[in-house]
ModelCIF file with pLDDT and N, C-alpha, C, O atoms, coordinates in Angstrom:
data_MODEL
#
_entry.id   MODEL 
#
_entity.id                         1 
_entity.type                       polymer 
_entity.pdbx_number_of_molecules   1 
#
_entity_poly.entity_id                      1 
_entity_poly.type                           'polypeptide(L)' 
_entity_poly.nstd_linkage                   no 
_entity_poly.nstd_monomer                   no 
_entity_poly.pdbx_seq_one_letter_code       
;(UNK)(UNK)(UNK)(UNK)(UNK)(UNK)(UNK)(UNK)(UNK)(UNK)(UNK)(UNK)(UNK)(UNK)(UNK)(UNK)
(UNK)(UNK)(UNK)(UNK)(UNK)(UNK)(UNK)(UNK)(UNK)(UNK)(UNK)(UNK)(UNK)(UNK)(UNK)(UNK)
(UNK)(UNK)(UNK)(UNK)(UNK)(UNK)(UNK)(UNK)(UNK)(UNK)(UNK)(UNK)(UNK)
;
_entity_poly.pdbx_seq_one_letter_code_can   XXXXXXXXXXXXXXXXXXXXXXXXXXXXXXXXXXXXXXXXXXXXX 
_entity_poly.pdbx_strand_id                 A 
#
loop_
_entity_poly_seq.entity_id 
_entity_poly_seq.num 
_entity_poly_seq.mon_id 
_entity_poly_seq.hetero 
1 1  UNK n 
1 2  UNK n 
1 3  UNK n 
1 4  UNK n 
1 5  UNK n 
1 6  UNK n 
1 7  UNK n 
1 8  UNK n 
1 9  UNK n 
1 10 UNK n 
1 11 UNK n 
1 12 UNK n 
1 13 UNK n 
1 14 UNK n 
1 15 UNK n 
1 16 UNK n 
1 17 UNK n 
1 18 UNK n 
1 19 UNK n 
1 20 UNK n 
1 21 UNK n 
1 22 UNK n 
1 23 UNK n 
1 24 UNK n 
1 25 UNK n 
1 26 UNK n 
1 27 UNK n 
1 28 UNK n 
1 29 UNK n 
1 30 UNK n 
1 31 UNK n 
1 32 UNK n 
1 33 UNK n 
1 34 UNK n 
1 35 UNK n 
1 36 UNK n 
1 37 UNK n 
1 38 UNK n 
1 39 UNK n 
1 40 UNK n 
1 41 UNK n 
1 42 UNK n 
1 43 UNK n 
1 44 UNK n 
1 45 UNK n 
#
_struct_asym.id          A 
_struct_asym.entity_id   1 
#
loop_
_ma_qa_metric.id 
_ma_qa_metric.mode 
_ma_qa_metric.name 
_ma_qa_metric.software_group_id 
_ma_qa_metric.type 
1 global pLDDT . pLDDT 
2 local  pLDDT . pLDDT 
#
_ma_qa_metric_global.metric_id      1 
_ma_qa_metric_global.metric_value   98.07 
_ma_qa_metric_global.model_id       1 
_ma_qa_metric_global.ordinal_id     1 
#
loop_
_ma_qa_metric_local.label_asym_id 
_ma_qa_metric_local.label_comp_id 
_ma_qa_metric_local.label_seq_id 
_ma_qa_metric_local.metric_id 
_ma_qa_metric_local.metric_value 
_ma_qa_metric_local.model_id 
_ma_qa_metric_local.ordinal_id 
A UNK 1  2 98.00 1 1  
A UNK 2  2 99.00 1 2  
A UNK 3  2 98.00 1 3  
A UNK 4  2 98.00 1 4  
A UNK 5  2 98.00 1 5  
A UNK 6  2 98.00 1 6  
A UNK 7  2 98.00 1 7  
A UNK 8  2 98.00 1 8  
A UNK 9  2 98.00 1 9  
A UNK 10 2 98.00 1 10 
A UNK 11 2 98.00 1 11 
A UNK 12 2 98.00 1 12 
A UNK 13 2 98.00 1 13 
A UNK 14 2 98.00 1 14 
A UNK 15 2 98.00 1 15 
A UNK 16 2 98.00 1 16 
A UNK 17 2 98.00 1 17 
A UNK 18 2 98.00 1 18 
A UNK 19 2 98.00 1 19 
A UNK 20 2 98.00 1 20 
A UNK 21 2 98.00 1 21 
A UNK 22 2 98.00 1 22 
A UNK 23 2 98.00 1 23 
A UNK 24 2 98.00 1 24 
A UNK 25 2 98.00 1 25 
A UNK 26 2 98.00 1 26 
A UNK 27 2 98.00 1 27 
A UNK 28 2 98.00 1 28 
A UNK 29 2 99.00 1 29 
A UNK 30 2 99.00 1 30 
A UNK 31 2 98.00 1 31 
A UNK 32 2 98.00 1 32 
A UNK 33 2 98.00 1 33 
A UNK 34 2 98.00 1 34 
A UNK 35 2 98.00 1 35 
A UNK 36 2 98.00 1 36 
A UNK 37 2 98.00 1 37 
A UNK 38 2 98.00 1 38 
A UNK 39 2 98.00 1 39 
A UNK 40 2 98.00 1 40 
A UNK 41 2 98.00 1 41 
A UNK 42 2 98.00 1 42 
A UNK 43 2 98.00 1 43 
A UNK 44 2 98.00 1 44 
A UNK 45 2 98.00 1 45 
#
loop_
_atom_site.group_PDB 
_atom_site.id 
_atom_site.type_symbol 
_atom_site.label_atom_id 
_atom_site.label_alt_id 
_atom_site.label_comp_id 
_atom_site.label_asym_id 
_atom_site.label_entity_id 
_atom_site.label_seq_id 
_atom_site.pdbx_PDB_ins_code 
_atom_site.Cartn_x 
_atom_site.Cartn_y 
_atom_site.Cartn_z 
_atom_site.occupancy 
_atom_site.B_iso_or_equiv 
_atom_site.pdbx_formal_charge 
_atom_site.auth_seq_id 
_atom_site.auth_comp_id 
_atom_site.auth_asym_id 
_atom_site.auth_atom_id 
_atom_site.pdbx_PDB_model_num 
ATOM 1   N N  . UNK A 1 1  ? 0.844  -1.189  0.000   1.00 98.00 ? 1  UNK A N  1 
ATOM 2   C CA . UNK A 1 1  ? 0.000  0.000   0.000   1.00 98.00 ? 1  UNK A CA 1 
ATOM 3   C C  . UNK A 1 1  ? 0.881  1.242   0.000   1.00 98.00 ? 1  UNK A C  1 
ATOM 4   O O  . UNK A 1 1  ? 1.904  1.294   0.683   1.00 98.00 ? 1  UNK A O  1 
ATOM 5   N N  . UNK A 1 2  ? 0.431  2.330   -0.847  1.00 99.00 ? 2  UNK A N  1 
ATOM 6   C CA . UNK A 1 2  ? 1.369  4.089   -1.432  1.00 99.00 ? 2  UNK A CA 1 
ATOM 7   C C  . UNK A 1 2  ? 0.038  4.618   -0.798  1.00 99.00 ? 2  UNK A C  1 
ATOM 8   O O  . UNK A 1 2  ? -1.093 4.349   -1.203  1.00 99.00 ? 2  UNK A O  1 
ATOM 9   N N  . UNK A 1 3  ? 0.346  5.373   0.207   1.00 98.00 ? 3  UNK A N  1 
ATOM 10  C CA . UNK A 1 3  ? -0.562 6.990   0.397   1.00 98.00 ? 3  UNK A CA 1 
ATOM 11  C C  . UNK A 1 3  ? -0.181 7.750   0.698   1.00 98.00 ? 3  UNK A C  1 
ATOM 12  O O  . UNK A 1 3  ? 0.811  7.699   1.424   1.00 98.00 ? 3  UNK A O  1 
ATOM 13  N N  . UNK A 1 4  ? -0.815 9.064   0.272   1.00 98.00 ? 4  UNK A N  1 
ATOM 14  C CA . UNK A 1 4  ? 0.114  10.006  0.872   1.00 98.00 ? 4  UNK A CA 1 
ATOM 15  C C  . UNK A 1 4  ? 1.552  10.244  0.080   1.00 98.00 ? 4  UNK A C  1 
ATOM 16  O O  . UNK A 1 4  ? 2.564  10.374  0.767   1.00 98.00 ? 4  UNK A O  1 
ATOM 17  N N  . UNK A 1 5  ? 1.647  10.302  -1.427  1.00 98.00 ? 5  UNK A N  1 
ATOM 18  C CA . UNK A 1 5  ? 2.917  10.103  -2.098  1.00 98.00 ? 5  UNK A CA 1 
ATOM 19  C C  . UNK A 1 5  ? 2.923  11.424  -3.066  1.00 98.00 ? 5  UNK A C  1 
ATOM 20  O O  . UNK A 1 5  ? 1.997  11.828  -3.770  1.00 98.00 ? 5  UNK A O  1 
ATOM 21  N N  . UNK A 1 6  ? 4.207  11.970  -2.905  1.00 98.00 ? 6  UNK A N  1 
ATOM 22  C CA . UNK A 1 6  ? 4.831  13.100  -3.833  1.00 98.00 ? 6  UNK A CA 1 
ATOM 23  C C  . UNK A 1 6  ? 5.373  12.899  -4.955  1.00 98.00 ? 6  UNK A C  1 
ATOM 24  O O  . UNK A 1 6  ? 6.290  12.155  -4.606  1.00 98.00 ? 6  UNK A O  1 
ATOM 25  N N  . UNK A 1 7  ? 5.464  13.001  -5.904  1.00 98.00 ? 7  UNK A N  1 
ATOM 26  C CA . UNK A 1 7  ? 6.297  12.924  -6.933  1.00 98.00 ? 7  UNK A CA 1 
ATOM 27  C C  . UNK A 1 7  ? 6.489  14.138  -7.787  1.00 98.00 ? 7  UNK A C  1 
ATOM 28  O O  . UNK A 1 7  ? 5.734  14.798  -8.500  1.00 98.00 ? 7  UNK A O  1 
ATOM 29  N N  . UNK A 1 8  ? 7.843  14.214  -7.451  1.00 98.00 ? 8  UNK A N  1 
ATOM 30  C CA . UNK A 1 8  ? 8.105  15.359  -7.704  1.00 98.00 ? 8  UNK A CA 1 
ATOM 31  C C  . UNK A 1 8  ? 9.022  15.712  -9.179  1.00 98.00 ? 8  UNK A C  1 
ATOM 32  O O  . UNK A 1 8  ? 9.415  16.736  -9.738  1.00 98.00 ? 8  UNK A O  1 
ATOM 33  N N  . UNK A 1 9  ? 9.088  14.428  -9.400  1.00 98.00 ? 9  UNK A N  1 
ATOM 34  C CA . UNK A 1 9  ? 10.451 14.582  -10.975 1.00 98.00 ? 9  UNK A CA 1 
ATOM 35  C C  . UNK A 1 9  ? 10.656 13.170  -11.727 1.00 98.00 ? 9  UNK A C  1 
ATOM 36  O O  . UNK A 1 9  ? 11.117 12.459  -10.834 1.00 98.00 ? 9  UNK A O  1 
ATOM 37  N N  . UNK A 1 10 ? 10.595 12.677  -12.461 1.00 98.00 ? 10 UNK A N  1 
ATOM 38  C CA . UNK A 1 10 ? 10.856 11.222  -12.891 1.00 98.00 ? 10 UNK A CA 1 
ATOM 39  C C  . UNK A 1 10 ? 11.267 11.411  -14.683 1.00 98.00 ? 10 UNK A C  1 
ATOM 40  O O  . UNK A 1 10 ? 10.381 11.648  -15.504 1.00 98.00 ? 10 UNK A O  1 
ATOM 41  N N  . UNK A 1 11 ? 12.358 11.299  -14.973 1.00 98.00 ? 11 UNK A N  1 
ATOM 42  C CA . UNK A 1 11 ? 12.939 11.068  -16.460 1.00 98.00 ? 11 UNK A CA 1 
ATOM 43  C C  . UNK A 1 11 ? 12.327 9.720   -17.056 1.00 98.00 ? 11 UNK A C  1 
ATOM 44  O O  . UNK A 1 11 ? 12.271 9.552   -18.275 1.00 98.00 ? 11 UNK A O  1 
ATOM 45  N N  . UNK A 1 12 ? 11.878 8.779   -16.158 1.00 98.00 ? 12 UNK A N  1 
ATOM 46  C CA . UNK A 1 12 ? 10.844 7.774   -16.732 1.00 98.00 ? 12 UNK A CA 1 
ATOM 47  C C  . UNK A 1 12 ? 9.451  7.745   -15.996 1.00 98.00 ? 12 UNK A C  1 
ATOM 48  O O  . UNK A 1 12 ? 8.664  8.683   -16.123 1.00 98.00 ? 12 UNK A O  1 
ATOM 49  N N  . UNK A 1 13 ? 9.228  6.871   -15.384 1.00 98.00 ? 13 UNK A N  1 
ATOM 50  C CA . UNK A 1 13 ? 8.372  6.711   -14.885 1.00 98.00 ? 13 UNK A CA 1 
ATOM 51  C C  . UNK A 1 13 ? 8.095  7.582   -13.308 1.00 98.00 ? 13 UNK A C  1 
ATOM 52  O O  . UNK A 1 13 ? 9.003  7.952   -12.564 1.00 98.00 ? 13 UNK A O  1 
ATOM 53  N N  . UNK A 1 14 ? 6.446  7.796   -13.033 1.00 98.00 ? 14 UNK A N  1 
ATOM 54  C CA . UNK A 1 14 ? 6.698  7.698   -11.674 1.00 98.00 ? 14 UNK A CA 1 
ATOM 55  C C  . UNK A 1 14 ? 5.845  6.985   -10.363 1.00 98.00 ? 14 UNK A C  1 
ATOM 56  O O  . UNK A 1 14 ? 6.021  7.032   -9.146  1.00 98.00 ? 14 UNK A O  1 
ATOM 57  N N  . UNK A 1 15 ? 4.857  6.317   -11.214 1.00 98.00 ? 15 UNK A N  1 
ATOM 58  C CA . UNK A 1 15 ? 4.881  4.984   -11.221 1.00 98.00 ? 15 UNK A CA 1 
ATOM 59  C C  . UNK A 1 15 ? 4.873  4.122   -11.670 1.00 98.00 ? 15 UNK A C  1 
ATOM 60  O O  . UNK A 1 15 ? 3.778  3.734   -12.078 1.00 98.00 ? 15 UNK A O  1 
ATOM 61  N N  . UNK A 1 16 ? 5.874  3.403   -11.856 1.00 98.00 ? 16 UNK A N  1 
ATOM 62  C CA . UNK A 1 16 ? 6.381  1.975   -12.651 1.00 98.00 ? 16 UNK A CA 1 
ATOM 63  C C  . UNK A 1 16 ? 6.320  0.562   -11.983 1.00 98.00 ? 16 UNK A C  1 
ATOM 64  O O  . UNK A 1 16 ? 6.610  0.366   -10.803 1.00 98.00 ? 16 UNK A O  1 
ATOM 65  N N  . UNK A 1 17 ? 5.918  -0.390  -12.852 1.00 98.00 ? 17 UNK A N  1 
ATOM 66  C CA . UNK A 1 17 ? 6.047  -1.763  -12.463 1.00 98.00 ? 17 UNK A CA 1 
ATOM 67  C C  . UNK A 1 17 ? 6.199  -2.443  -13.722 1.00 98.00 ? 17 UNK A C  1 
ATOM 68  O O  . UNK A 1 17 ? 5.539  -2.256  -14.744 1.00 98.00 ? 17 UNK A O  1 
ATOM 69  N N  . UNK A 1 18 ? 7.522  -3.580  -13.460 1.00 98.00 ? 18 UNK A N  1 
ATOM 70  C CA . UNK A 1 18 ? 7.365  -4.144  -14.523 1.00 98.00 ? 18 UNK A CA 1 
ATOM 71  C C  . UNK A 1 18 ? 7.743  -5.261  -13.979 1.00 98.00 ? 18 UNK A C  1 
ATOM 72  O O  . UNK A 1 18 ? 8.591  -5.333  -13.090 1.00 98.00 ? 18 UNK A O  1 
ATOM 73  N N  . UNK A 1 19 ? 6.850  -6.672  -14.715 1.00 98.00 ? 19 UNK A N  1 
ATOM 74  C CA . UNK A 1 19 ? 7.592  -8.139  -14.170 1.00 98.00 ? 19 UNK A CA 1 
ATOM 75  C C  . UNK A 1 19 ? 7.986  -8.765  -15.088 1.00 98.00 ? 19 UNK A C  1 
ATOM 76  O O  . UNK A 1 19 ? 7.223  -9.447  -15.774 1.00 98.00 ? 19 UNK A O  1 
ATOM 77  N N  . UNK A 1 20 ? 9.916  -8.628  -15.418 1.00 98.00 ? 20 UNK A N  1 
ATOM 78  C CA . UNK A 1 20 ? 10.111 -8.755  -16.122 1.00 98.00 ? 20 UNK A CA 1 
ATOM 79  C C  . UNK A 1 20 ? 11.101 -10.397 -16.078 1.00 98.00 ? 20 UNK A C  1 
ATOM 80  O O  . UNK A 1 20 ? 11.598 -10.891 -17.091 1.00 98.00 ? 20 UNK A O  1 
ATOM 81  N N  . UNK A 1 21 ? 11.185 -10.901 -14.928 1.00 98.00 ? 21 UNK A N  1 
ATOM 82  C CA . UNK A 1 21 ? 12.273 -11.791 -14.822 1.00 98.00 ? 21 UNK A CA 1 
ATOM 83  C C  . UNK A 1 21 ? 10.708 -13.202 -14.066 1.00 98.00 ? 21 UNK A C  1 
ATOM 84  O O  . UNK A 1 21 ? 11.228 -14.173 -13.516 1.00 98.00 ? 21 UNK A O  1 
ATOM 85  N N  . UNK A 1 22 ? 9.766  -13.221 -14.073 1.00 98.00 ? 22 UNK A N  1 
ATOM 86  C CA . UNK A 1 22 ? 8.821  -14.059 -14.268 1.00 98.00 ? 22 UNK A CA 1 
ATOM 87  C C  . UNK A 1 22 ? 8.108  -13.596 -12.966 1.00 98.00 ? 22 UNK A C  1 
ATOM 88  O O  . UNK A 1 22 ? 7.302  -14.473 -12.654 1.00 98.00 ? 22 UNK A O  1 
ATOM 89  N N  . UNK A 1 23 ? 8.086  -12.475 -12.007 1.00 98.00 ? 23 UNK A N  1 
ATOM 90  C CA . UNK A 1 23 ? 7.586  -11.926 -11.040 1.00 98.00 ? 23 UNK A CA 1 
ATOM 91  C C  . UNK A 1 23 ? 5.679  -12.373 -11.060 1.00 98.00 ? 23 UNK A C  1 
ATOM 92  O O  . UNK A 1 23 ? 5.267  -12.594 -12.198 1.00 98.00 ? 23 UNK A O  1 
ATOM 93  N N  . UNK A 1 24 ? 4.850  -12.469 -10.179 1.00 98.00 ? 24 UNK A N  1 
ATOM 94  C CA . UNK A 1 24 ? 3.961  -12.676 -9.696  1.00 98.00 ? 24 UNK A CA 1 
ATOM 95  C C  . UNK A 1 24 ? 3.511  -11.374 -9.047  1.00 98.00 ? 24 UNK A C  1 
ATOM 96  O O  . UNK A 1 24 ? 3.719  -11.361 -7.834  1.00 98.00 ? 24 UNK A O  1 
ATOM 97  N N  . UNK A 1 25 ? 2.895  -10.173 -9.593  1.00 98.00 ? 25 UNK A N  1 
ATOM 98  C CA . UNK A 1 25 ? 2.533  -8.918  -9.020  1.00 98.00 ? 25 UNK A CA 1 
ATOM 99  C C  . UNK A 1 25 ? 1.285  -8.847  -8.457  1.00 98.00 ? 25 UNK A C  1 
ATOM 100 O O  . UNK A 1 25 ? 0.494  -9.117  -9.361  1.00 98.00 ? 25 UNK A O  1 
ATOM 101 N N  . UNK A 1 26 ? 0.615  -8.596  -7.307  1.00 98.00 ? 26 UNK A N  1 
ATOM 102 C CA . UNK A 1 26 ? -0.529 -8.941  -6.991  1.00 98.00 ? 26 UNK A CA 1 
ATOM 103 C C  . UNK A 1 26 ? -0.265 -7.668  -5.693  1.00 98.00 ? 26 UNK A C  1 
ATOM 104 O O  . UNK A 1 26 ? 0.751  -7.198  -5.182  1.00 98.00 ? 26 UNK A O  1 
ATOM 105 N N  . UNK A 1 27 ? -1.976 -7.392  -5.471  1.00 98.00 ? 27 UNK A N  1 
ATOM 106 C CA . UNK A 1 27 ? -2.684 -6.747  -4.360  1.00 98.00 ? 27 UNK A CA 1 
ATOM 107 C C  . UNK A 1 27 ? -1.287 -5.778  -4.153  1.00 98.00 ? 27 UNK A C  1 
ATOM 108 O O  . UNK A 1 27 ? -0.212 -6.007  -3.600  1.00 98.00 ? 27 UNK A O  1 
ATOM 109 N N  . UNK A 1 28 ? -1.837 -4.572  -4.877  1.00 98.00 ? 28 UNK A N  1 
ATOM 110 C CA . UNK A 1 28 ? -0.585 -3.423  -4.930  1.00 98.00 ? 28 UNK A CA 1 
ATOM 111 C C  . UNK A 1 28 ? -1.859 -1.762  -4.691  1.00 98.00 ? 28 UNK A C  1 
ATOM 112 O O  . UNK A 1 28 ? -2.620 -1.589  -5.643  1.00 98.00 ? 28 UNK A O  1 
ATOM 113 N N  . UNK A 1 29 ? -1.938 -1.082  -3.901  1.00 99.00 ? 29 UNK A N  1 
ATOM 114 C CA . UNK A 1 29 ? -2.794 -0.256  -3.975  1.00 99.00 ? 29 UNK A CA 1 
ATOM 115 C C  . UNK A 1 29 ? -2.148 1.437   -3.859  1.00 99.00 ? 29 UNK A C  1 
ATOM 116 O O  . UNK A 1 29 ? -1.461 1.620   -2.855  1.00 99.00 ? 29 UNK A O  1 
ATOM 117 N N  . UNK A 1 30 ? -2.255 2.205   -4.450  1.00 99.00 ? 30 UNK A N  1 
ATOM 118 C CA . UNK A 1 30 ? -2.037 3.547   -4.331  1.00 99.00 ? 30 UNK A CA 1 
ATOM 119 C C  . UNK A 1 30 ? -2.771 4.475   -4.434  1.00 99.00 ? 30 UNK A C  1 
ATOM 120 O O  . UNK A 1 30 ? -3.164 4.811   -5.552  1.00 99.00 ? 30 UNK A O  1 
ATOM 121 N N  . UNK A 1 31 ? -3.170 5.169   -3.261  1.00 98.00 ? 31 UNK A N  1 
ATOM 122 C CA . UNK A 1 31 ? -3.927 6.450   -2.895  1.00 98.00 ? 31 UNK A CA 1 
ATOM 123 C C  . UNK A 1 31 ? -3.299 7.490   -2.828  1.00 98.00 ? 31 UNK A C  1 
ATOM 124 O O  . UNK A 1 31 ? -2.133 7.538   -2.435  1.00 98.00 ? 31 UNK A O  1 
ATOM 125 N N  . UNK A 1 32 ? -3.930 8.419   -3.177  1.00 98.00 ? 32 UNK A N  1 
ATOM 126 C CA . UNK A 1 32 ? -3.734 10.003  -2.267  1.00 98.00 ? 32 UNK A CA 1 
ATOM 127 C C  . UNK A 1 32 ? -2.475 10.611  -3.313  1.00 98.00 ? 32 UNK A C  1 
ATOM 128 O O  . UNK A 1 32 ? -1.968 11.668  -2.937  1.00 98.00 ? 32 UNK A O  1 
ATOM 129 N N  . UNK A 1 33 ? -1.972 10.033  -4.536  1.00 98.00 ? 33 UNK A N  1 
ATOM 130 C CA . UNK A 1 33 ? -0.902 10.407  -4.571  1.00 98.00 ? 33 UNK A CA 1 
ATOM 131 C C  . UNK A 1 33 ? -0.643 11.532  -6.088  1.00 98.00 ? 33 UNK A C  1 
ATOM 132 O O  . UNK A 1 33 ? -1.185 11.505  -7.193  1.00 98.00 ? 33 UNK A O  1 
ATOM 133 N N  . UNK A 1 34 ? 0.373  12.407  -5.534  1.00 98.00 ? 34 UNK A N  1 
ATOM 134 C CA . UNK A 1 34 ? 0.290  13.549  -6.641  1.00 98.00 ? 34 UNK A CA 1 
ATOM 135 C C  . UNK A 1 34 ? 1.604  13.335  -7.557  1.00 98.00 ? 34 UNK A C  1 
ATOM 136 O O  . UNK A 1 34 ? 2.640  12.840  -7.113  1.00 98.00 ? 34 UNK A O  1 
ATOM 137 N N  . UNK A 1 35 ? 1.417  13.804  -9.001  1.00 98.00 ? 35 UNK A N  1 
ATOM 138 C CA . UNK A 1 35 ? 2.991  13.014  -9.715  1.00 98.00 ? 35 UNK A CA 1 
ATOM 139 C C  . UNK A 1 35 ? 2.708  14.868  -10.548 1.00 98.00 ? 35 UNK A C  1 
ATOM 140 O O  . UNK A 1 35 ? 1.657  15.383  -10.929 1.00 98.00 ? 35 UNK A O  1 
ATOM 141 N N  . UNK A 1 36 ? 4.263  15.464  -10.563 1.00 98.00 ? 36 UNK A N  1 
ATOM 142 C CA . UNK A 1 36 ? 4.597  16.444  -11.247 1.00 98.00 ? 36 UNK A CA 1 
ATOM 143 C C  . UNK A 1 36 ? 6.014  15.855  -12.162 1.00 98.00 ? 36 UNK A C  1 
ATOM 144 O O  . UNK A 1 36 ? 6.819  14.931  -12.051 1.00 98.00 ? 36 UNK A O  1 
ATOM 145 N N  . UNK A 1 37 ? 5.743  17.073  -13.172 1.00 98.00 ? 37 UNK A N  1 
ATOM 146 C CA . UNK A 1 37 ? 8.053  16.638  -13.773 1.00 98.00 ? 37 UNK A CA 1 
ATOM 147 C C  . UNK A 1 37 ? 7.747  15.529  -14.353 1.00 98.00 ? 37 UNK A C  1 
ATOM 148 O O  . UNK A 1 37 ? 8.590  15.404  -15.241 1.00 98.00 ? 37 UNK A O  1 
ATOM 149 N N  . UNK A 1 38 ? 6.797  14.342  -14.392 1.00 98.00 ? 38 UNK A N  1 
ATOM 150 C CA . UNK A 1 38 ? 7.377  13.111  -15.036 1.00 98.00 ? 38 UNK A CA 1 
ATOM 151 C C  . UNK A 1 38 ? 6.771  12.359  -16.559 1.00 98.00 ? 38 UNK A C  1 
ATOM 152 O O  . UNK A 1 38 ? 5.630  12.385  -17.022 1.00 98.00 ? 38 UNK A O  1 
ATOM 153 N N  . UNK A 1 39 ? 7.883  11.779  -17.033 1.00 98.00 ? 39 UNK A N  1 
ATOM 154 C CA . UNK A 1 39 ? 8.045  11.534  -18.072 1.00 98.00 ? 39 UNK A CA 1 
ATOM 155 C C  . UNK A 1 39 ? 6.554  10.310  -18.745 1.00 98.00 ? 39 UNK A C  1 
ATOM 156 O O  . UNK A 1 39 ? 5.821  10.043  -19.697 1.00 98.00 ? 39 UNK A O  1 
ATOM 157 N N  . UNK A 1 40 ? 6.879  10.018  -17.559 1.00 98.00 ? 40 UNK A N  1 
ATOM 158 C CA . UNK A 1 40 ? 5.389  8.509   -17.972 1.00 98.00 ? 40 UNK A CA 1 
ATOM 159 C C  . UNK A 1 40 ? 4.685  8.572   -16.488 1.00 98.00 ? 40 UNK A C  1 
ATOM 160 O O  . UNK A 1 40 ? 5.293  8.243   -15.470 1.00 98.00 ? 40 UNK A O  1 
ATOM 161 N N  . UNK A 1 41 ? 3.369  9.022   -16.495 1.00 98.00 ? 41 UNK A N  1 
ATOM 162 C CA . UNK A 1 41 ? 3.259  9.536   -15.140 1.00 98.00 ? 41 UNK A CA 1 
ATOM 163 C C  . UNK A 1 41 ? 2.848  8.082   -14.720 1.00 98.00 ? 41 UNK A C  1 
ATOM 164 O O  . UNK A 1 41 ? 3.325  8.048   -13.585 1.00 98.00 ? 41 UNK A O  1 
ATOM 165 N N  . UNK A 1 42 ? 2.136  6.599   -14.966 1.00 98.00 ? 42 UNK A N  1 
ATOM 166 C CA . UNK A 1 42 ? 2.126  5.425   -14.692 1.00 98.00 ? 42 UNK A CA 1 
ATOM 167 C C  . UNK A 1 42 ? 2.303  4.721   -15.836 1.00 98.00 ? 42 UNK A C  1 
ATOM 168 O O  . UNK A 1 42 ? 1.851  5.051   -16.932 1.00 98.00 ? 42 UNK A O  1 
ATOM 169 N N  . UNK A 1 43 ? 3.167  3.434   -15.527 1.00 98.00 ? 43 UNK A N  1 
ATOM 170 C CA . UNK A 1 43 ? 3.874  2.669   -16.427 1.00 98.00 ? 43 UNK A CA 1 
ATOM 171 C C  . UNK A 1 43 ? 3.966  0.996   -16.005 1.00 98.00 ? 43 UNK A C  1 
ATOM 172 O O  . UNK A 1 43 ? 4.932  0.463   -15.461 1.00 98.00 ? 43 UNK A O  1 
ATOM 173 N N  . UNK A 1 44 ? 2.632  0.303   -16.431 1.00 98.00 ? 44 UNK A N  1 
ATOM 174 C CA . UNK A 1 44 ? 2.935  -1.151  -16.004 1.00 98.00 ? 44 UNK A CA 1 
ATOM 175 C C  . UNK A 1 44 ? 3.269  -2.047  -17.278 1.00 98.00 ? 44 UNK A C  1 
ATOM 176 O O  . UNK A 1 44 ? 2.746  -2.038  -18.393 1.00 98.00 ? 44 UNK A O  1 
ATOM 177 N N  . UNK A 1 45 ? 4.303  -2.824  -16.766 1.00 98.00 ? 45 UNK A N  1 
ATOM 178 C CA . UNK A 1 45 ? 4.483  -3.971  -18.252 1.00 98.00 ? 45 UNK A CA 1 
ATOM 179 C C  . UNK A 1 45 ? 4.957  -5.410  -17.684 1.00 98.00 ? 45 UNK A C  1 
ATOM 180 O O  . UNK A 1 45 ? 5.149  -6.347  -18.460 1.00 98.00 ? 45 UNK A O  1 
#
């Protein structure tokens, strides 16, 4: 769980997830949160 999150600058992402090496991503939650400056403001692959 993200709450309560700043983002203040990101040349890629600023929120990113990627499962790239055979990862299992599950029950991921983000509230409240503000993204400035960034390049990919969410980024899942």
């Amino acid at each position: 769980t993200f709450n309560h999150i700043t983002i203040t600058g990101a040349g890629k992402s600023g929120l990113g997830m990627v499962s790239m090496d055979g990862a299992d991503i599950s029950d991921v939650h983000y509230s409240n949160v503000t993204l400035s400056g960034v390049s990919s403001p969410i980024m899942e692959k």
